[in-house]
Protein backbone atom coordinates (compact mmCIF):
# COMPACT_ATOMS: atom_id res chain seq x y z
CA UNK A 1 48.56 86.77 -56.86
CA UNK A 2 52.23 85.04 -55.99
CA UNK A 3 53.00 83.01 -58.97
CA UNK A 4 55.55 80.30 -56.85
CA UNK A 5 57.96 79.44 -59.41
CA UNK A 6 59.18 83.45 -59.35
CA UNK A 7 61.27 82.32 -56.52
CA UNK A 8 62.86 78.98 -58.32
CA UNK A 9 65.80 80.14 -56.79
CA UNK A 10 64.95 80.50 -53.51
CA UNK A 11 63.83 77.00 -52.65
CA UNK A 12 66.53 75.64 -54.62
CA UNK A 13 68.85 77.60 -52.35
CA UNK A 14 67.17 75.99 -49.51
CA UNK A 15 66.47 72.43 -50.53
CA UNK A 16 70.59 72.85 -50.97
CA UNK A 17 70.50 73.32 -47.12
CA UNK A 18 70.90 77.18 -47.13
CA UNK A 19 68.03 78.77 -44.91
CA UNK A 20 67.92 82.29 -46.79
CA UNK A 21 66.33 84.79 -44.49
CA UNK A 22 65.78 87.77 -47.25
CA UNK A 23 63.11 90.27 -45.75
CA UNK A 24 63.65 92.43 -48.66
CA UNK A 25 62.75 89.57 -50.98
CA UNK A 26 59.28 88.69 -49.39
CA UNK A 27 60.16 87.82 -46.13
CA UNK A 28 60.09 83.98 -45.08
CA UNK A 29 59.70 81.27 -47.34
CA UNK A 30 56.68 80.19 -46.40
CA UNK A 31 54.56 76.76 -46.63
CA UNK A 32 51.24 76.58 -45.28
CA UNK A 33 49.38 72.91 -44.18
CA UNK A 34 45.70 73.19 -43.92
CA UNK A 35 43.74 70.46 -42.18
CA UNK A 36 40.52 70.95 -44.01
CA UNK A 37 38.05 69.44 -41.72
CA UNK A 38 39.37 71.23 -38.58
CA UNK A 39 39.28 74.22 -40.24
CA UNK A 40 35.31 73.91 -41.96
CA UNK A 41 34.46 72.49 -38.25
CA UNK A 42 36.51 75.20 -36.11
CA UNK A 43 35.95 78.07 -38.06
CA UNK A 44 33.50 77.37 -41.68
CA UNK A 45 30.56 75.65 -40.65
CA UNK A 46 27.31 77.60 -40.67
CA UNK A 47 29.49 80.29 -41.83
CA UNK A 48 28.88 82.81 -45.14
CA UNK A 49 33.12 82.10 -45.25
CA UNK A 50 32.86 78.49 -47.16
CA UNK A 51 34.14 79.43 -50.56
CA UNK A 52 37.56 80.29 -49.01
CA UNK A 53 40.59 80.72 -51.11
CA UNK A 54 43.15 79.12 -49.51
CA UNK A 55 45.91 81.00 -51.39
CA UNK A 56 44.46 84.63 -50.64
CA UNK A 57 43.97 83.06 -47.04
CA UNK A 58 47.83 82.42 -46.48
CA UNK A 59 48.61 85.69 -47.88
CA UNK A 60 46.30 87.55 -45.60
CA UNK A 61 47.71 85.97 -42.30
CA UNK A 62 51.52 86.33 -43.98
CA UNK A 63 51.58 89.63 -45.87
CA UNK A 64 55.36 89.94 -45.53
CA UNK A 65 56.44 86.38 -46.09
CA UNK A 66 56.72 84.64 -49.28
CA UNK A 67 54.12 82.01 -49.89
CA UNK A 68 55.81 79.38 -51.37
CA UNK A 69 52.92 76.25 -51.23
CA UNK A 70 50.03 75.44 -49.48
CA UNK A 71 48.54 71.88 -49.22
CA UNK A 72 44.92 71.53 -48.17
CA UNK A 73 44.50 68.11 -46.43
CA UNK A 74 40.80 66.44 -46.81
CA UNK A 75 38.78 63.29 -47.94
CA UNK A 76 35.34 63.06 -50.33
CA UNK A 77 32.56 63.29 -48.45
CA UNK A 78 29.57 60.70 -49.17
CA UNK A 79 25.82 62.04 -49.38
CA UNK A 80 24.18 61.68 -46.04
CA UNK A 81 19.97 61.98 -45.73
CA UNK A 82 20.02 64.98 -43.77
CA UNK A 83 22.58 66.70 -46.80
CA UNK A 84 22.41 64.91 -49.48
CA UNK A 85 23.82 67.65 -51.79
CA UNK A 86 27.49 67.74 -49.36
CA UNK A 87 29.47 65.76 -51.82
CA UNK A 88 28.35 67.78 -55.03
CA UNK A 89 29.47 71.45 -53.19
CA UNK A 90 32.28 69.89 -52.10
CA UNK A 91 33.41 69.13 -55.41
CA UNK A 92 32.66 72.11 -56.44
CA UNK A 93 34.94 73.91 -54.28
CA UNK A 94 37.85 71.28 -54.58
CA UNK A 95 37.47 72.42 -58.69
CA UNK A 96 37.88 76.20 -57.54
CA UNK A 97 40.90 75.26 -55.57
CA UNK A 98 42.52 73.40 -58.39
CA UNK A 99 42.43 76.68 -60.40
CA UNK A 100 45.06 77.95 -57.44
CA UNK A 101 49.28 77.73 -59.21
CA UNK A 102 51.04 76.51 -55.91
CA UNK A 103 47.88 74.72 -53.72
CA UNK A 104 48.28 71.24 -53.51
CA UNK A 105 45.37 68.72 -52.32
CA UNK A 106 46.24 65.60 -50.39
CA UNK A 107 43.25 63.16 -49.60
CA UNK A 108 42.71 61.21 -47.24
CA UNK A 109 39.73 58.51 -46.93
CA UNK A 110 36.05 58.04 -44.85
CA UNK A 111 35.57 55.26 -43.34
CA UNK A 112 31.69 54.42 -42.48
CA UNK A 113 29.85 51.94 -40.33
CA UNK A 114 27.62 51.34 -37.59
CA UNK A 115 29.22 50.81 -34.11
CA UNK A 116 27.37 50.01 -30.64
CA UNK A 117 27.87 52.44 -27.53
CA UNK A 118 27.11 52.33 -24.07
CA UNK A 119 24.45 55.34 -23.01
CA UNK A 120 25.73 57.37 -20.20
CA UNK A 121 21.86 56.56 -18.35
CA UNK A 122 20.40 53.79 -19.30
CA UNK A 123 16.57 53.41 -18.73
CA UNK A 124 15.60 50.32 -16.21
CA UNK A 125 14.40 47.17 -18.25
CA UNK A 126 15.80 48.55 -21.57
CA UNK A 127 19.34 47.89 -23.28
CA UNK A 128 22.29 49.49 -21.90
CA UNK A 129 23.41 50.52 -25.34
CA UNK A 130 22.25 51.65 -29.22
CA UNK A 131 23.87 51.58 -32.42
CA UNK A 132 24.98 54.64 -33.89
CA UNK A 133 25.98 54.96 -37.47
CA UNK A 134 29.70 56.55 -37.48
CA UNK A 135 32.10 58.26 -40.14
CA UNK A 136 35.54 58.48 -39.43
CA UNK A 137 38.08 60.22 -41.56
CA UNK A 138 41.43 58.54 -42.01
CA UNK A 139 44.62 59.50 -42.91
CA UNK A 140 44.75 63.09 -43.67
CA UNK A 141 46.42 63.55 -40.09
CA UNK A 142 49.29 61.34 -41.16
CA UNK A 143 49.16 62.89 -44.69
CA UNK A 144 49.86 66.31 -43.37
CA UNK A 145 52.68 65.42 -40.75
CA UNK A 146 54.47 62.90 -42.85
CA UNK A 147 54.23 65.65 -45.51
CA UNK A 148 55.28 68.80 -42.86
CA UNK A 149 58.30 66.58 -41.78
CA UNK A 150 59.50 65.92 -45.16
CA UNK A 151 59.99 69.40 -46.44
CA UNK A 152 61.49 70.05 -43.74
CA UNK A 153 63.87 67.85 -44.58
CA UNK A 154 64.37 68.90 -47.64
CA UNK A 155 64.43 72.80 -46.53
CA UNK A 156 61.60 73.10 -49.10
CA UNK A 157 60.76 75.81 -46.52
CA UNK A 158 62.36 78.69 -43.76
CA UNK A 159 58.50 78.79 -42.44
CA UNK A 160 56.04 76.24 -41.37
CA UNK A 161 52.71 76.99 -40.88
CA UNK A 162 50.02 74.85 -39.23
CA UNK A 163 46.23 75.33 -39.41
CA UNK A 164 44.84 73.23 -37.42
CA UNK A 165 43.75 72.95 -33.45
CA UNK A 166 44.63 69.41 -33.43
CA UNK A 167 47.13 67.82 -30.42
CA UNK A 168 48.33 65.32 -33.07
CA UNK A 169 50.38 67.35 -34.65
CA UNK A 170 52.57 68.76 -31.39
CA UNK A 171 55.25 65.94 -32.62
CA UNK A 172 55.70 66.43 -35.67
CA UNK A 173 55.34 70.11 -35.16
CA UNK A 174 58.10 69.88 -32.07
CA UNK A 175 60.63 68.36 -34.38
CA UNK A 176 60.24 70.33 -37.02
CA UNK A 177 61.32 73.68 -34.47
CA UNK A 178 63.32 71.98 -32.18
CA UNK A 179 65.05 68.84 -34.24
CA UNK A 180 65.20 70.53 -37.96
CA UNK A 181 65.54 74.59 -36.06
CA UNK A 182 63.31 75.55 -38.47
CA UNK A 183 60.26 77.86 -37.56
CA UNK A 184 56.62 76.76 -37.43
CA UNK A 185 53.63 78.50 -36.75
CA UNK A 186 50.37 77.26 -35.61
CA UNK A 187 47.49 79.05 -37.19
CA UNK A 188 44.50 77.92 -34.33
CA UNK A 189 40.95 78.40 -36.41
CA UNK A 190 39.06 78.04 -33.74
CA UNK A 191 37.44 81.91 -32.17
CA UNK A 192 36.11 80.60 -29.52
CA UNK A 193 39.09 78.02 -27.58
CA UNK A 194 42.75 78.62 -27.13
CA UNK A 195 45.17 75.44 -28.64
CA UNK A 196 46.15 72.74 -26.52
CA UNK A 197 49.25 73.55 -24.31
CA UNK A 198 50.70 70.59 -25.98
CA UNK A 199 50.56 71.82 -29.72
CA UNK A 200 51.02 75.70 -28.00
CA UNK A 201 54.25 74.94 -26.86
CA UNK A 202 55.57 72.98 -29.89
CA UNK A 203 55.36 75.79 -32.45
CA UNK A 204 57.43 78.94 -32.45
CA UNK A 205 54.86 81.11 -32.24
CA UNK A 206 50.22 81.35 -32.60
CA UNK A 207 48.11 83.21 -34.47
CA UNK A 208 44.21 83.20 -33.87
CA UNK A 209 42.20 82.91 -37.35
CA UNK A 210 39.89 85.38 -37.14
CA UNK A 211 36.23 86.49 -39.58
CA UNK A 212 38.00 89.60 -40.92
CA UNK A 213 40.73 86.90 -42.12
CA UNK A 214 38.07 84.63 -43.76
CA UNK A 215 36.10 87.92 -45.40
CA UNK A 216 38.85 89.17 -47.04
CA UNK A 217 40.30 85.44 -48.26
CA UNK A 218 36.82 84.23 -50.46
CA UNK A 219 36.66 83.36 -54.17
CA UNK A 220 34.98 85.60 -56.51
CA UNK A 221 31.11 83.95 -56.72
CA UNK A 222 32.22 83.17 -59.93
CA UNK A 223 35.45 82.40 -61.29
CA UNK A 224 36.67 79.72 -64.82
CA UNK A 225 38.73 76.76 -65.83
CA UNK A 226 39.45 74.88 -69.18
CA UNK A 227 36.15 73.56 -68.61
CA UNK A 228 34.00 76.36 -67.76
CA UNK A 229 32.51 78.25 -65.02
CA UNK A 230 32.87 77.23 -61.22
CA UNK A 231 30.01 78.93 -59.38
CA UNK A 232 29.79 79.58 -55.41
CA UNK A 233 27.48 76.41 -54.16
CA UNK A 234 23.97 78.18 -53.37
CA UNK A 235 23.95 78.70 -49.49
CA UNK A 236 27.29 79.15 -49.45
């Protein structure tokens, strides 16, 4: 595995404003910025690809660049009564990811309550609209461009990449390429839909995530920290 601190040098030579193209040093330096629930929902969910190494991941879609960091952007999940175990696996995986030099986790909240909607055909005589309990995750969209903007800035990278298949990020993605003239690629996890034109045309180039991708990116069932074991959630 890339050990990121090898290249000290490197991203001290471009934090200093130096972009240092050196294919015969690993290619592009490289930072990858996951947005965890678009990826489970695009590509994980129902899937035997859940215990996904993130790390191994970026290395599989960028064998010949240099994988400098990767930041995984989620929130904690609360138990719900149709999975009431959620929270515990997720846990369990955001332990196996801490055992990753380089991978960064930025967190973003859930927001819960119950909201009233209109039904698209309401029956005569009854109300024309229900409450529906709702979850909404907040600010792991911000987290990720504020975060993909600032390196930039700092030329903490020569690469961006983006893996995600969400519009919101064409802006911050556009200004990294076009404002900064530094490259970013959109990773789209979905199999089944192309991007939006609008985040399409703001990076420099796509790549479609794809099952052989996820197969050969997963954890070992088992794998250790200081405190133990980390096993692969049953189901999983």
């Amino acid at each position: 595995m890339y050990h990121p601190y090898r290249f000290a040098g490197r991203v001290e030579t471009a934090r200093k404003g130096g972009l240092c193209l050196c294919p015969g040093e690993g290619g592009l330096l490289t930072n990858v910025y996951i947005d965890g629930f678009n990826l489970y929902y695009r590509a994980l969910r129902d899937t035997p690809f859940r215990w996904l190494d993130l790390w191994r991941l970026a290395e599989t879609l960028f064998p010949q660049d240099t994988i400098n960091r990767v930041c995984y952007f989620t929130a904690l999940l609360d138990a719900r009564p149709d999975n009431p175990l959620q929270p515990r696996r997720q846990l369990v995986y955001l332990r196996a990811l801490t055992t990753l030099p380089g991978l960064e986790i930025h967190y973003g909240r859930f927001r819960s309550g119950v909201k009233r909607r209109p039904l698209a055909e309401p029956a005569p005589g009854l109300p024309g609209s229900m409450l529906f309990r709702d979850s909404e995750e907040k600010g792991s969209d911000v987290n990720l461009a504020t975060r993909l903007l600032v390196d930039g800035f700092n030329r903490e990278y020569e690469q961006a990449v983006v893996v995600s298949n969400d519009a919101d990020f064409a802006g911050a993605m556009g200004y990294v390429k076009d404002g900064l003239g530094l490259r970013v690629t959109l990773v789209n996890p979905d199999p089944h839909n192309s991007s939006p034109r609008d985040l399409s045309a703001a990076a420099t180039y796509v790549k479609r995530l794809w099952k052989s991708h996820l197969r050969r990116s997963q954890f070992p069932d088992a794998l250790s920290d200081d405190v133990g074991v980390i096993a692969k959630p049953a189901g999983w």
